[in-house]
Protein backbone atom coordinates (compact mmCIF):
# COMPACT_ATOMS: atom_id res chain seq x y z
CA UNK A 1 9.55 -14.40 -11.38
CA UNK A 2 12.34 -14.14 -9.02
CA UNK A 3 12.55 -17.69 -6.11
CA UNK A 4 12.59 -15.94 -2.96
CA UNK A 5 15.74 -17.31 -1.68
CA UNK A 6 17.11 -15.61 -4.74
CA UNK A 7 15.25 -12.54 -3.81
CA UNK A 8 16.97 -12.64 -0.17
CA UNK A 9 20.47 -13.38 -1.60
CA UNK A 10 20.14 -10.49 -3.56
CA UNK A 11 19.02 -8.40 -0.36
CA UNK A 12 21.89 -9.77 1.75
CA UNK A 13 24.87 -9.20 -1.05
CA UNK A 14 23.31 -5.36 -1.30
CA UNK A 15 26.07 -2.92 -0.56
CA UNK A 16 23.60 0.71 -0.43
CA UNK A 17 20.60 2.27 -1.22
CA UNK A 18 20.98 2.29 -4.84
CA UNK A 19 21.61 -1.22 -4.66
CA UNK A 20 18.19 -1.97 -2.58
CA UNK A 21 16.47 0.69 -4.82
CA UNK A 22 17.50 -1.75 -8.09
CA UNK A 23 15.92 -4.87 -6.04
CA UNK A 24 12.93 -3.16 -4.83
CA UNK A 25 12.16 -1.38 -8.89
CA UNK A 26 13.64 -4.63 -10.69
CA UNK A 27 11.33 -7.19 -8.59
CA UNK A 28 8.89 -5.37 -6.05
CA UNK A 29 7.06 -3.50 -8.63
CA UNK A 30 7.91 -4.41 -12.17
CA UNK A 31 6.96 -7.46 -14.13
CA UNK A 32 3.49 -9.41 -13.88
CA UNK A 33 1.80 -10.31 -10.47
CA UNK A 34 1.90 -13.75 -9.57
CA UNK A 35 -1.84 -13.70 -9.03
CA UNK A 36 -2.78 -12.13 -12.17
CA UNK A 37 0.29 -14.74 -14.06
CA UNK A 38 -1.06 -15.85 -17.49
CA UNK A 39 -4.06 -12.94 -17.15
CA UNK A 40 -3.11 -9.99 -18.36
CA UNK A 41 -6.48 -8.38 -19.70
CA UNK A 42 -7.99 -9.58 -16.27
CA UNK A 43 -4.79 -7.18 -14.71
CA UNK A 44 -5.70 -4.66 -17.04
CA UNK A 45 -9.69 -4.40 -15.85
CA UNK A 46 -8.60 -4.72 -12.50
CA UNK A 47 -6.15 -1.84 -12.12
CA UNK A 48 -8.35 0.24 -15.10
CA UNK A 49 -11.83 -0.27 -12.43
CA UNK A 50 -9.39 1.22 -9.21
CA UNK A 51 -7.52 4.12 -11.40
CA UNK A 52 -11.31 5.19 -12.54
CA UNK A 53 -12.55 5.24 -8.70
CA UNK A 54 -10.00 7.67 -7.68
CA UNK A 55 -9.64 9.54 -10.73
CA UNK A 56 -6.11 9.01 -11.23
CA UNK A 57 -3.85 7.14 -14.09
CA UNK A 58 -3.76 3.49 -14.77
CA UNK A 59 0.11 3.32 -14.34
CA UNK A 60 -0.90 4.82 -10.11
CA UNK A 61 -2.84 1.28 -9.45
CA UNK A 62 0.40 -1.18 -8.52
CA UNK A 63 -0.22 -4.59 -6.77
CA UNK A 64 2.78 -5.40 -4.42
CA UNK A 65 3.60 -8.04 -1.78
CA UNK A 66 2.89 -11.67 -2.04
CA UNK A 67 0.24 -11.14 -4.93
CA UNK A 68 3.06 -10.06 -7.02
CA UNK A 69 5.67 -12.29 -6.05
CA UNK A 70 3.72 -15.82 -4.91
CA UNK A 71 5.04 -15.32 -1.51
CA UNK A 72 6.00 -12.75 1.28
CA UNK A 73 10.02 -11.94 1.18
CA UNK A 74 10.42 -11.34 5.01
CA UNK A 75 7.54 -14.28 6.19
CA UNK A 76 8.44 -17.79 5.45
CA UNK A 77 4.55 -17.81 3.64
CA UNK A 78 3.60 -18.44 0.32
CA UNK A 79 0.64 -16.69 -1.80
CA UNK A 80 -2.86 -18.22 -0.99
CA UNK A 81 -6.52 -17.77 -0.88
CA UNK A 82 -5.75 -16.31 3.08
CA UNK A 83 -3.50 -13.55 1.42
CA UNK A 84 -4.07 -10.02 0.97
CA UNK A 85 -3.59 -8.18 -2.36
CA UNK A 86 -1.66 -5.24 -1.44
CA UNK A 87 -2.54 -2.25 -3.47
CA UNK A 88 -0.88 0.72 -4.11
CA UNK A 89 -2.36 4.03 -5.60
CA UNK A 90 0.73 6.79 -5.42
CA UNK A 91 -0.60 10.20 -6.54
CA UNK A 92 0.02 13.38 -5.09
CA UNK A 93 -3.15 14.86 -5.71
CA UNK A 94 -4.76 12.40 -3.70
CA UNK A 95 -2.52 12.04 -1.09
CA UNK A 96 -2.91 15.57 -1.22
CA UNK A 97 -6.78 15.38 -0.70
CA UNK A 98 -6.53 13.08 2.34
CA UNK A 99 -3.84 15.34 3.97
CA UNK A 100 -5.87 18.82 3.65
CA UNK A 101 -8.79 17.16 5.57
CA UNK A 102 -5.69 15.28 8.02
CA UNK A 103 -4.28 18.82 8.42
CA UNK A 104 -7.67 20.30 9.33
CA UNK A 105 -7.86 17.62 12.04
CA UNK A 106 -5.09 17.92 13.47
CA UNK A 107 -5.86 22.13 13.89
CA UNK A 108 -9.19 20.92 15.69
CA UNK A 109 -6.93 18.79 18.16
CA UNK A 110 -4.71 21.85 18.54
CA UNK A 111 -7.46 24.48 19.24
CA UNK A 112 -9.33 21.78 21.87
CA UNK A 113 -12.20 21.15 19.24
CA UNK A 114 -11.29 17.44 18.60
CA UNK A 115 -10.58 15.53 21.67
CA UNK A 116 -9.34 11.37 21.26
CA UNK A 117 -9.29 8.90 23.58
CA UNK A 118 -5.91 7.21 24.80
CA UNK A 119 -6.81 4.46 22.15
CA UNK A 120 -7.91 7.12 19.31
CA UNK A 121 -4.70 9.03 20.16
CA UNK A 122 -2.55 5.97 19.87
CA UNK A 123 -3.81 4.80 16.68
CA UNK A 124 -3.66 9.05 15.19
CA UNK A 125 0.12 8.13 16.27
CA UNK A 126 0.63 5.05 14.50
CA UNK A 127 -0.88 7.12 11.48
CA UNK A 128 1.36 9.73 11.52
CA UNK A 129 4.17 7.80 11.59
CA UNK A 130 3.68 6.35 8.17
CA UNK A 131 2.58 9.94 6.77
CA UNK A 132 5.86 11.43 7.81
CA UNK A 133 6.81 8.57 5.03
CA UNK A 134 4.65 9.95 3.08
CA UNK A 135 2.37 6.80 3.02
CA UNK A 136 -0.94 6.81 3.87
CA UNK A 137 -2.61 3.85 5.52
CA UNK A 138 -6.35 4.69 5.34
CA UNK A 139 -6.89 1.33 7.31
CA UNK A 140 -5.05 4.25 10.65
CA UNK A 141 -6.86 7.08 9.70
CA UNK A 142 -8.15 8.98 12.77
CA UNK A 143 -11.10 8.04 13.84
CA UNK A 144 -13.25 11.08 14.04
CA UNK A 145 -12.17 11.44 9.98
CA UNK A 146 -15.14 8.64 9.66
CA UNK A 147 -17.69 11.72 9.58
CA UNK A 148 -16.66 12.89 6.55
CA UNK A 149 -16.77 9.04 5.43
CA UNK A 150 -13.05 8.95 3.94
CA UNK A 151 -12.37 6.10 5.58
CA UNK A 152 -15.72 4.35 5.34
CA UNK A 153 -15.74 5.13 1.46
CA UNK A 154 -12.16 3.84 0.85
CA UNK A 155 -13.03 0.56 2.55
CA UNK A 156 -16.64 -0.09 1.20
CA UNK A 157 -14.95 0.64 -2.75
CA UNK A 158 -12.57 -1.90 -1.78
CA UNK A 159 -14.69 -4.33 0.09
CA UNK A 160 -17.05 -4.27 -3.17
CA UNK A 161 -13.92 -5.67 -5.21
CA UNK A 162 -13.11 -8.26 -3.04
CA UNK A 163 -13.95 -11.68 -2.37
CA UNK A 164 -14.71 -12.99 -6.31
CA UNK A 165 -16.41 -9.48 -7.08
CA UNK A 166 -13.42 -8.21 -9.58
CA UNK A 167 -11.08 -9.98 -11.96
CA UNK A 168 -8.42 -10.60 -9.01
CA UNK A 169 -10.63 -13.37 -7.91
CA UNK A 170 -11.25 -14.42 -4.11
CA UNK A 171 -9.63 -12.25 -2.36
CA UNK A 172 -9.27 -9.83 0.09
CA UNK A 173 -8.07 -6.57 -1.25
CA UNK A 174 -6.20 -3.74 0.63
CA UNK A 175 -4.79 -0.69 -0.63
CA UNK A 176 -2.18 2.05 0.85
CA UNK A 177 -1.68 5.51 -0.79
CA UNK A 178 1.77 7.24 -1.69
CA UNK A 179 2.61 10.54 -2.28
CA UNK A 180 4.76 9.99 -5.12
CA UNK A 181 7.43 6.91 -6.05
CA UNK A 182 10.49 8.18 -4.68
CA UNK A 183 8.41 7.57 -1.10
CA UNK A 184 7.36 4.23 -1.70
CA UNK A 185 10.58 3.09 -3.31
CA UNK A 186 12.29 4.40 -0.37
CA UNK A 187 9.80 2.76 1.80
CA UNK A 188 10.36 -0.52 0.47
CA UNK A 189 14.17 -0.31 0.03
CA UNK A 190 14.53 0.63 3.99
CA UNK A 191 12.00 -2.49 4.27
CA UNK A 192 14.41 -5.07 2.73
CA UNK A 193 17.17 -3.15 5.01
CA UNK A 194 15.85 -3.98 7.89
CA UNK A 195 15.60 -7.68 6.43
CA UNK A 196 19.01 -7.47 5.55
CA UNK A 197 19.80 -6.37 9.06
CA UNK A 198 18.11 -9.30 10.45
């Protein structure tokens, strides 16, 4: 595994995209998560249990952030039993699934059948500015969605594999959903660009 001040020298000698793309396939998403390190059948059962929940192949479930590299790469924070681990399922048929009923939503709020409140709307905002991205933050879904229970049922499957009830251990676990890899690799390449930047 990478040290992160090796990880930012590497972000702050890249030239271009391609360069960030390398750093963010290379180190963000391939190799063995830190928190999984010396557990790979416990890695396997873990991503397995998520991939058969949403119906979707193995090699969709990554684990990202400080889970997979002992420590966050734009916080000066280390991996711990307060951290997060970030999930990320990246199928288009899902996305796909989540955006039919977003799209019917948003037709309700155009023909005055959905109303929000300033606090609603401003959250449906936040939302749709990671869609345009083509990544979907369940935890900013709309809402009104909660009556069909999408975002109830995303959280409770993922609340009932945290906190020592899977083989990631005592954790919290949270999960965003791609489209496909070319948006999520282009998310997290304009990520370490803005660290670069900084």
């Amino acid at each position: 595994m990478i040290e992160r001040q090796n990880l930012l020298d590497l972000i702050s000698k890249s030239d271009n995209f391609e360069d960030r793309l390398k750093i963010v396939r290379k180190y963000l998403i391939h190799g063995m998560p830190y928190v999984f390190d010396g557990r790979e059948n416990e890695l396997y059962e873990f991503r397995d249990l998520i991939a058969k929940n949403f119906s979707i192949s193995f090699h969709e479930v990554l684990i990202l952030g400080s889970a997979k590299l002992g420590y966050s790469y734009h916080k000066e924070s280390s991996f711990s039993l307060n951290s997060d681990i970030d999930v990320a399922l990246v199928n288009e048929n899902l996305f796909e699934h989540y955006f039919h009923n977003i799209c019917d939503y948003q037709y309700g709020i155009d023909n005055g059948l959905v109303t929000m409140t300033q606090s609603e709307n401003k959250q449906y905002r936040i939302f749709l500015k990671y869609l345009i991205k083509g990544w979907m933050r369940p935890d900013k879904l709309p809402p009104k969605l909660q009556i069909k229970s999408m975002k109830q049922d995303w959280f409770d499957f993922f609340k009932s594999i945290s906190y020592g009830h899977s083989s990631v251990g005592d954790y919290k676990v949270s999960c965003g959903l791609f489209k496909n890899y070319n948006y999520l690799e282009k998310y997290y390449a304009e990520t370490l660009l803005r660290i670069q930047s900084n």
